[in-house]
Protein backbone atom coordinates (compact mmCIF):
# COMPACT_ATOMS: atom_id res chain seq x y z
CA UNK A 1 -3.26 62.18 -39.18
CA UNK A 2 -6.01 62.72 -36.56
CA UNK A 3 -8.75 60.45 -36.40
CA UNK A 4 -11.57 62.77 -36.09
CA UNK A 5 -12.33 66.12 -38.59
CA UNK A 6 -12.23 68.96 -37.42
CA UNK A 7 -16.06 69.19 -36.32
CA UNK A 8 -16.01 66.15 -34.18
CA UNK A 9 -17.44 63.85 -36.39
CA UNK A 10 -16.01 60.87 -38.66
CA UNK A 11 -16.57 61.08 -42.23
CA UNK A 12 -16.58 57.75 -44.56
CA UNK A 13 -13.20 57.15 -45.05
CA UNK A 14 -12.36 57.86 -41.09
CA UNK A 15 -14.91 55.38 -40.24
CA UNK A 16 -13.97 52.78 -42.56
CA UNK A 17 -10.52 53.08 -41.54
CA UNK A 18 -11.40 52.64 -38.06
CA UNK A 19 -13.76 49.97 -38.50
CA UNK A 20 -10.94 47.83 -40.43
CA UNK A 21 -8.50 48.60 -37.83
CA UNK A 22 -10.95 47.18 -35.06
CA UNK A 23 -11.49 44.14 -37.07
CA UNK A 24 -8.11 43.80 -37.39
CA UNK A 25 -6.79 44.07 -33.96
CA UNK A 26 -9.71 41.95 -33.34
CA UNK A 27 -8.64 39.20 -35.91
CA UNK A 28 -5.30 39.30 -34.44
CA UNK A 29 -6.70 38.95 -30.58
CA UNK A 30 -8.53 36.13 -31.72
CA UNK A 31 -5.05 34.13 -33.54
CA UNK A 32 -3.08 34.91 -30.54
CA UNK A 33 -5.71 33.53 -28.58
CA UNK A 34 -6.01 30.36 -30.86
CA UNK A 35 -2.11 29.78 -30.72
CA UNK A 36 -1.92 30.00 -26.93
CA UNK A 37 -4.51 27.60 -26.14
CA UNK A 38 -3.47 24.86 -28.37
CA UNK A 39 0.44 25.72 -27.06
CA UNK A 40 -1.08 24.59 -23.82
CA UNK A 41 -2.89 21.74 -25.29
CA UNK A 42 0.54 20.80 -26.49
CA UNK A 43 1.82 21.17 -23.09
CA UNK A 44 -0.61 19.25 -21.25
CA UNK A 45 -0.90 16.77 -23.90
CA UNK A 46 1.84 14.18 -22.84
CA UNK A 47 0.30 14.72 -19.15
CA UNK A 48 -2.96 13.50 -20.24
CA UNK A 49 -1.45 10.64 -22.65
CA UNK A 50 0.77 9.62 -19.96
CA UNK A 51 -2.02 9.64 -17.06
CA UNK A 52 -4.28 7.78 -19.45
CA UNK A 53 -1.45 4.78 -19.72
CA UNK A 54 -1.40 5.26 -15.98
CA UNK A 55 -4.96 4.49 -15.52
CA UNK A 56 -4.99 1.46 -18.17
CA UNK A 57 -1.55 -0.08 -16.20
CA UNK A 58 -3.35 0.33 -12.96
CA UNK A 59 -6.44 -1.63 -14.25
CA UNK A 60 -4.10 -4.04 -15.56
CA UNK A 61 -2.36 -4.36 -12.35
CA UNK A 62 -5.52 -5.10 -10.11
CA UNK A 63 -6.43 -7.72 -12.46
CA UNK A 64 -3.43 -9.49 -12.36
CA UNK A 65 -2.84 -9.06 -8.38
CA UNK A 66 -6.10 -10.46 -8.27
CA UNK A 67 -5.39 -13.41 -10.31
CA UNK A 68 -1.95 -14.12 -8.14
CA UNK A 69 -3.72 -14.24 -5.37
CA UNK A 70 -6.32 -16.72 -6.25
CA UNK A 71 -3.10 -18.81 -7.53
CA UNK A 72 -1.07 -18.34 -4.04
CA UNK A 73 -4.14 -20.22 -2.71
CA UNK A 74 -4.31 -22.58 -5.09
CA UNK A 75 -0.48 -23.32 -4.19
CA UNK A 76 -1.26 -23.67 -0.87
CA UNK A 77 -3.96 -25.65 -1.25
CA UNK A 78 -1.14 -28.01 -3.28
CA UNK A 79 1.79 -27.68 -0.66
CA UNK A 80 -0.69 -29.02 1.77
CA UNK A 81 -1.85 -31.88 -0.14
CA UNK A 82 1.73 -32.86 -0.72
CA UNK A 83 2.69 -32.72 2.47
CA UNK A 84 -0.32 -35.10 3.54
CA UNK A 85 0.15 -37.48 0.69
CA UNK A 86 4.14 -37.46 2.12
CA UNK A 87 3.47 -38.00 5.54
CA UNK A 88 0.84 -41.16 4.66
CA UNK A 89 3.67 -42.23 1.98
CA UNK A 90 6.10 -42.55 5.29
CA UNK A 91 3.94 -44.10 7.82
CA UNK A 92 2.55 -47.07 4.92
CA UNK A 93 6.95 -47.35 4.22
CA UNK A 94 7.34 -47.57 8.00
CA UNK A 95 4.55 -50.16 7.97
CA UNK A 96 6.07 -52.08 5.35
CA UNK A 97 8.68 -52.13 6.61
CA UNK A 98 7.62 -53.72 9.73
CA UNK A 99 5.74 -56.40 7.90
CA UNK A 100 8.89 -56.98 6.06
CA UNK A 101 10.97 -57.28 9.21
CA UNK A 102 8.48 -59.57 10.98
CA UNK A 103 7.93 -61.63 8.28
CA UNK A 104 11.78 -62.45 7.87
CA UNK A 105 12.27 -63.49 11.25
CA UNK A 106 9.18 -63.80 12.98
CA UNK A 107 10.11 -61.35 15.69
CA UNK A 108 10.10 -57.24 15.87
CA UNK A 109 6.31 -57.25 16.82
CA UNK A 110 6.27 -54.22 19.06
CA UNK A 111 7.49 -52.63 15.70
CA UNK A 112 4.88 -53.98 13.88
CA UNK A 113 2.39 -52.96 16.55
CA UNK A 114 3.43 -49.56 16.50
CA UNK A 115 3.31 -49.18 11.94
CA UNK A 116 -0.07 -50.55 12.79
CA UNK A 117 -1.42 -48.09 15.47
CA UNK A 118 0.58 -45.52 12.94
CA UNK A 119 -0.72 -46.17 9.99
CA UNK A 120 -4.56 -46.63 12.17
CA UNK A 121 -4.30 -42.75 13.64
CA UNK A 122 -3.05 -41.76 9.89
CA UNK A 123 -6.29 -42.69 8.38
CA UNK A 124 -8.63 -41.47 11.11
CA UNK A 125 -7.05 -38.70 10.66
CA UNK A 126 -6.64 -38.04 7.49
């Protein structure tokens, strides 16, 4: 069935017919279209979600590296604190110690001379 009469021109019913048939293809066009982009939407869609989680674990991350740091500092500002309150435990025991010795027998008063010049350069020190 030919599109056009034979003089060229369309009459009603050839135009309508081709008028529907453009809307149609057009219609169509415009579905396929529609499917295709939300197939990729679908596709890209656990990308996104999973770069998203990314982003929020990162943030999370940072926070807490900062917060381990300012702790490691805090633990060092605890190891050395221990160690000082050891070392003035052992020279005031080595002093006692002396005073202990001395005071049993009277004697060992280089000792007792030294816990004292000890325990003297501990708390200038300290």
């Amino acid at each position: 069935m030919p599109i056009f009469n034979g003089d060229g021109m369309l009459d009603a019913t050839e135009f309508w017919a081709l008028a529907g048939g453009i809307c149609t293809a057009l219609i169509t066009l415009s579905a396929v279209f529609k499917i295709i982009t939300d197939a990729i939407k679908k596709i890209k869609e656990p990308a996104e979600t999973q770069k998203t989680h990314f982003n929020e674990i990162d943030k999370r991350l940072d926070g807490m590296e900062a917060r381990m740091a300012e702790h490691e500092k805090y633990f060092d500002n605890d190891k050395k604190h221990i160690e000082l309150l050891e070392e003035g435990n052992r020279v005031t025991q080595k002093a006692l110690l002396a005073l202990m010795s001395h005071s049993l027998d009277g004697n060992h008063t280089e000792e007792l001379e030294e816990a004292k010049k000890q325990l003297h350069d501990y708390l200038l020190n300290k």
